[in-house]
Protein backbone atom coordinates (compact mmCIF):
# COMPACT_ATOMS: atom_id res chain seq x y z
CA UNK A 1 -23.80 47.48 -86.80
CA UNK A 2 -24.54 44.92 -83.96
CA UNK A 3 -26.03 41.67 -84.48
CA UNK A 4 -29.76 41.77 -83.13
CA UNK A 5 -29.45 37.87 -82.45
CA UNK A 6 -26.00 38.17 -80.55
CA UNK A 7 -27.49 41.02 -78.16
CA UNK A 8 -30.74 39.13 -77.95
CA UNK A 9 -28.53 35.49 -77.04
CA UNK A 10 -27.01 38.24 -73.92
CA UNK A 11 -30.33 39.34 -73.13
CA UNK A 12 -31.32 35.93 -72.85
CA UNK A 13 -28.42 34.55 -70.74
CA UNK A 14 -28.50 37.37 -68.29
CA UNK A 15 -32.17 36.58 -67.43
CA UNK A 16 -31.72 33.06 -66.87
CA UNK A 17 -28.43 33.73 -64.82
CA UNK A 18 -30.40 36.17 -62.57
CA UNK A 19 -33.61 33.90 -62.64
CA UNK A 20 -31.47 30.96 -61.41
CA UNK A 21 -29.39 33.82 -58.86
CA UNK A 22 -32.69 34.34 -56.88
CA UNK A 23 -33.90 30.72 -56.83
CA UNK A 24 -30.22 29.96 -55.60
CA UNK A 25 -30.69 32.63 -52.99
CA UNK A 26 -34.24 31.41 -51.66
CA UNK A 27 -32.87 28.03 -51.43
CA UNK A 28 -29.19 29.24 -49.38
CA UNK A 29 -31.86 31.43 -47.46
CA UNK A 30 -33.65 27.93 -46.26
CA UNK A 31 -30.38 25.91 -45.55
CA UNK A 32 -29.41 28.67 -43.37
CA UNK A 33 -32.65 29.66 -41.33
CA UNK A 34 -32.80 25.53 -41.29
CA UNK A 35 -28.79 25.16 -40.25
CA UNK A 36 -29.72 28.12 -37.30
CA UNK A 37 -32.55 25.89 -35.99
CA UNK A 38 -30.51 23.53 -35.88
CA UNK A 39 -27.80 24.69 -33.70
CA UNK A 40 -30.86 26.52 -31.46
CA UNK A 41 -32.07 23.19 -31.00
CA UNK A 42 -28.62 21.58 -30.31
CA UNK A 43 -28.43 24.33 -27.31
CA UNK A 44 -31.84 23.11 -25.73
CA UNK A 45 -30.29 19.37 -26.07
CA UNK A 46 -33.45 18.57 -28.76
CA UNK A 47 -31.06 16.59 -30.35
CA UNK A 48 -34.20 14.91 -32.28
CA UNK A 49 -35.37 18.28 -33.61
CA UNK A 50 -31.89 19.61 -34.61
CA UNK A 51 -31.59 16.10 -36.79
CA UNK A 52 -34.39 16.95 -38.21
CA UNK A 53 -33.05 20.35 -39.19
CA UNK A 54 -29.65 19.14 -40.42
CA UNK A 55 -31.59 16.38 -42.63
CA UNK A 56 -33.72 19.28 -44.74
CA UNK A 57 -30.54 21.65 -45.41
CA UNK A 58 -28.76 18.53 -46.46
CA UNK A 59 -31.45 17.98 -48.60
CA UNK A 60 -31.78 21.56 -50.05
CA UNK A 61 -28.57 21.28 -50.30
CA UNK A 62 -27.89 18.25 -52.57
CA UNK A 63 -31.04 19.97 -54.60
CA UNK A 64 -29.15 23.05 -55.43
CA UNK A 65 -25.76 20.90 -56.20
CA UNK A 66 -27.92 18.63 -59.03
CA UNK A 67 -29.74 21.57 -60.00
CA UNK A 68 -27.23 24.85 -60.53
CA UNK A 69 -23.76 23.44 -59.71
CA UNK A 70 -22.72 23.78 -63.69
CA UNK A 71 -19.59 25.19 -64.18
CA UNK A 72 -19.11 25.42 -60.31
CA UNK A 73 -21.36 27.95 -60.50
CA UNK A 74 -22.32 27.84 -56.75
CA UNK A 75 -19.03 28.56 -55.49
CA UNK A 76 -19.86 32.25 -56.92
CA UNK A 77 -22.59 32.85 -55.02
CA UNK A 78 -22.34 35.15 -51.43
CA UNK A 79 -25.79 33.42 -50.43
CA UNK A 80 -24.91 29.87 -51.40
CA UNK A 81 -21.10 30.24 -49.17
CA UNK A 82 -22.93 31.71 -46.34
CA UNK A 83 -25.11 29.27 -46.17
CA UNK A 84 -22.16 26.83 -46.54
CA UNK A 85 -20.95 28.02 -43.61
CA UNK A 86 -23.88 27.46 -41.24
CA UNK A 87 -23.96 24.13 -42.26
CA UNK A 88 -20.47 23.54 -41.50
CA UNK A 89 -20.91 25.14 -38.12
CA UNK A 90 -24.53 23.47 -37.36
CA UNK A 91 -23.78 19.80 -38.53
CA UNK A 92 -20.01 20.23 -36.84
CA UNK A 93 -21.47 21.66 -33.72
CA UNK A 94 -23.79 18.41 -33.68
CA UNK A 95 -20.96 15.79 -33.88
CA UNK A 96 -19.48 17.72 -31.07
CA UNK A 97 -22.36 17.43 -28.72
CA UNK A 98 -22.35 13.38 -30.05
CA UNK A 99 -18.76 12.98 -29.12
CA UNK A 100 -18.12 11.99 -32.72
CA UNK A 101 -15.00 13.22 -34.62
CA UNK A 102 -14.80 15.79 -37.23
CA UNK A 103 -14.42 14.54 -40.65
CA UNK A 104 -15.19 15.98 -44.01
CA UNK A 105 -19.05 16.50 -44.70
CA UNK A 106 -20.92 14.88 -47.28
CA UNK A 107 -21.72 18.15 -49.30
CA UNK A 108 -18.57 18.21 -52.43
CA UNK A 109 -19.06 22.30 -52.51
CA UNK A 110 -18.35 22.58 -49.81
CA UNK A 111 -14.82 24.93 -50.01
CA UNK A 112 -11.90 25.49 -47.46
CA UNK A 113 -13.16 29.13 -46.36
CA UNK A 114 -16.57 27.74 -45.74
CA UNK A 115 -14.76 24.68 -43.64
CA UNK A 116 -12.66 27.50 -41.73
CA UNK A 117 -15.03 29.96 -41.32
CA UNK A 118 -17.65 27.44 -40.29
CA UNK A 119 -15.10 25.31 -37.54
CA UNK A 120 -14.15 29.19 -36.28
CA UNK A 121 -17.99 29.90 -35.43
CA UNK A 122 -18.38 26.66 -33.96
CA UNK A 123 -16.13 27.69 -31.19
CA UNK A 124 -18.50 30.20 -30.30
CA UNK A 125 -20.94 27.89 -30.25
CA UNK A 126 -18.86 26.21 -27.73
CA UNK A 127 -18.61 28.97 -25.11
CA UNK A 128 -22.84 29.15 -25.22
CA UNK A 129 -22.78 25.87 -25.10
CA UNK A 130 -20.23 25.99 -22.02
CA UNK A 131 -21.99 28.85 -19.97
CA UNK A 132 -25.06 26.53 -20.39
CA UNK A 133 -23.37 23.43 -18.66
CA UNK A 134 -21.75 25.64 -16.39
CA UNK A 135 -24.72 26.72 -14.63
CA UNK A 136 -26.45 23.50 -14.59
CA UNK A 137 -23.12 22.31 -12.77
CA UNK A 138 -21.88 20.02 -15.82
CA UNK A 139 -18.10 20.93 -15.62
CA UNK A 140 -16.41 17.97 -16.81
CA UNK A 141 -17.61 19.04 -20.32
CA UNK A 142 -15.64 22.73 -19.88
CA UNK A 143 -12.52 20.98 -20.61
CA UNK A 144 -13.82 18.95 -23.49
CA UNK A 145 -15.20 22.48 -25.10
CA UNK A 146 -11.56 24.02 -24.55
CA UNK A 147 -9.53 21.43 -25.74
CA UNK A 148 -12.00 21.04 -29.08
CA UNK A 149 -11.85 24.82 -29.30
CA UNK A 150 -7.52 24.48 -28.71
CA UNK A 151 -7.49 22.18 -31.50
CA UNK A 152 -9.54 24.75 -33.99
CA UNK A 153 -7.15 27.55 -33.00
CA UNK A 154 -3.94 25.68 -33.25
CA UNK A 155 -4.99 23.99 -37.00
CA UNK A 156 -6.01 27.58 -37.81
CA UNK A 157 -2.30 29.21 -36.93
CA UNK A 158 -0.78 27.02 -39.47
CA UNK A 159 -2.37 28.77 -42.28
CA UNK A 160 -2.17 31.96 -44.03
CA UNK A 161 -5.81 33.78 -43.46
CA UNK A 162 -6.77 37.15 -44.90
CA UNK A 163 -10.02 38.25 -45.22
CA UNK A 164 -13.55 37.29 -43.40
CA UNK A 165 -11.17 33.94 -42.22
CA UNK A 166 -8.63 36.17 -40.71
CA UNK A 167 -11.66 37.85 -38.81
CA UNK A 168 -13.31 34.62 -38.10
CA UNK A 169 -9.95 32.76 -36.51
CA UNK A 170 -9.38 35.76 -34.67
CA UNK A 171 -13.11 35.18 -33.23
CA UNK A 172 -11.89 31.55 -32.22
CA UNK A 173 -9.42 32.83 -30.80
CA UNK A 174 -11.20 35.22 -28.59
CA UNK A 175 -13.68 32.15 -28.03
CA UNK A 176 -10.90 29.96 -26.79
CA UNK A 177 -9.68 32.82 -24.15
CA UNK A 178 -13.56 32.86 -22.91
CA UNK A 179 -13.47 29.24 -22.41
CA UNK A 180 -10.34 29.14 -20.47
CA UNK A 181 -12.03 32.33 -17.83
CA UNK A 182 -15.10 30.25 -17.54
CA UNK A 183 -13.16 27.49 -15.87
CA UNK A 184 -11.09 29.78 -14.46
CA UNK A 185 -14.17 30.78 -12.87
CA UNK A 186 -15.89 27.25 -12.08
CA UNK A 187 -12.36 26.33 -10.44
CA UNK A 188 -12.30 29.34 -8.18
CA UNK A 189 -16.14 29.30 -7.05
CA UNK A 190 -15.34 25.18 -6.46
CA UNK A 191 -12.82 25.76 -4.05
């Protein structure tokens, strides 16, 4: 015979563990669509707008650390690391553009995959960022983007990826080959 209190304490604890999953998943949902604004903005040089952005998922963020990070119960969480990530690449992609260098965010959950997976995207964000100043006939910043980008892929070699990182570095590195043909390109159309 089963206790009716112990499957009724399970009961219980399952519905507050899935109540808190889907208010941790609206939250992630609005640090990421806010993160993505912010790195649109950062590509249209609203630099005012994308602060703006960065400011409200830092926010949300801190919100859902006071509020669920128990345990390190957030770690856990697909929605929660994806939006992770996004921040990474949207507040990294913004000290870029400032000319500021990267350092360690102020978010504590933040994990080494989300760090790796977010620097890797920012690369990408790079190349748009470098077809965009290449057109308006901005070059000197082409070499900046590569040799940010060459400093990604070289810190990423040194470490043993599997998984979604492996996939992501491998992205960087695909990034950094783009940036090197686009002033490839610039140089040969200059002469």
């Amino acid at each position: 015979m089963i206790k009716k209190s112990f499957l009724s304490k399970i009961k219980k604890d399952l519905e507050l563990y899935q109540k808190e999953r889907n208010e941790i998943i609206g939250e992630s949902r609005r640090i990421l669509q806010k993160s993505k604004t912010a790195i649109f903005a950062l590509h249209r040089l609203d630099e005012k707008q994308a602060k703006e952005n960065i400011k409200e998922a830092e926010s949300l963020l801190k919100k859902l650390n006071r509020t669920y990070n128990k345990n390190n119960r957030l770690r856990f969480e697909g929605s929660y690391k994806a939006a992770m990530e996004e921040y990474v690449e949207a507040k990294t992609f913004h000290q870029v553009l400032s000319g500021k260098a990267l350092d360690k965010l102020g978010i504590e959950t933040i994990g080494p995959e989300e760090y790796i997976n977010g620097l890797a995207d920012l690369t990408g964000e790079l190349v748009r960022q470098a077809v965009l100043q290449a057109t308006r006939g901005n070059y000197q910043v082409l070499k900046k983007y590569k040799i940010f980008t060459e400093e990604i892929v070289g810190y990423l070699l040194t470490l043993y990826l599997s998984g979604q990182c492996r996939q992501k570095f491998d992205d960087a590195k695909r990034n950094l080959k783009r940036l090197e043909q686009i002033i490839y390109e610039v140089q040969v159309r200059n002469k």
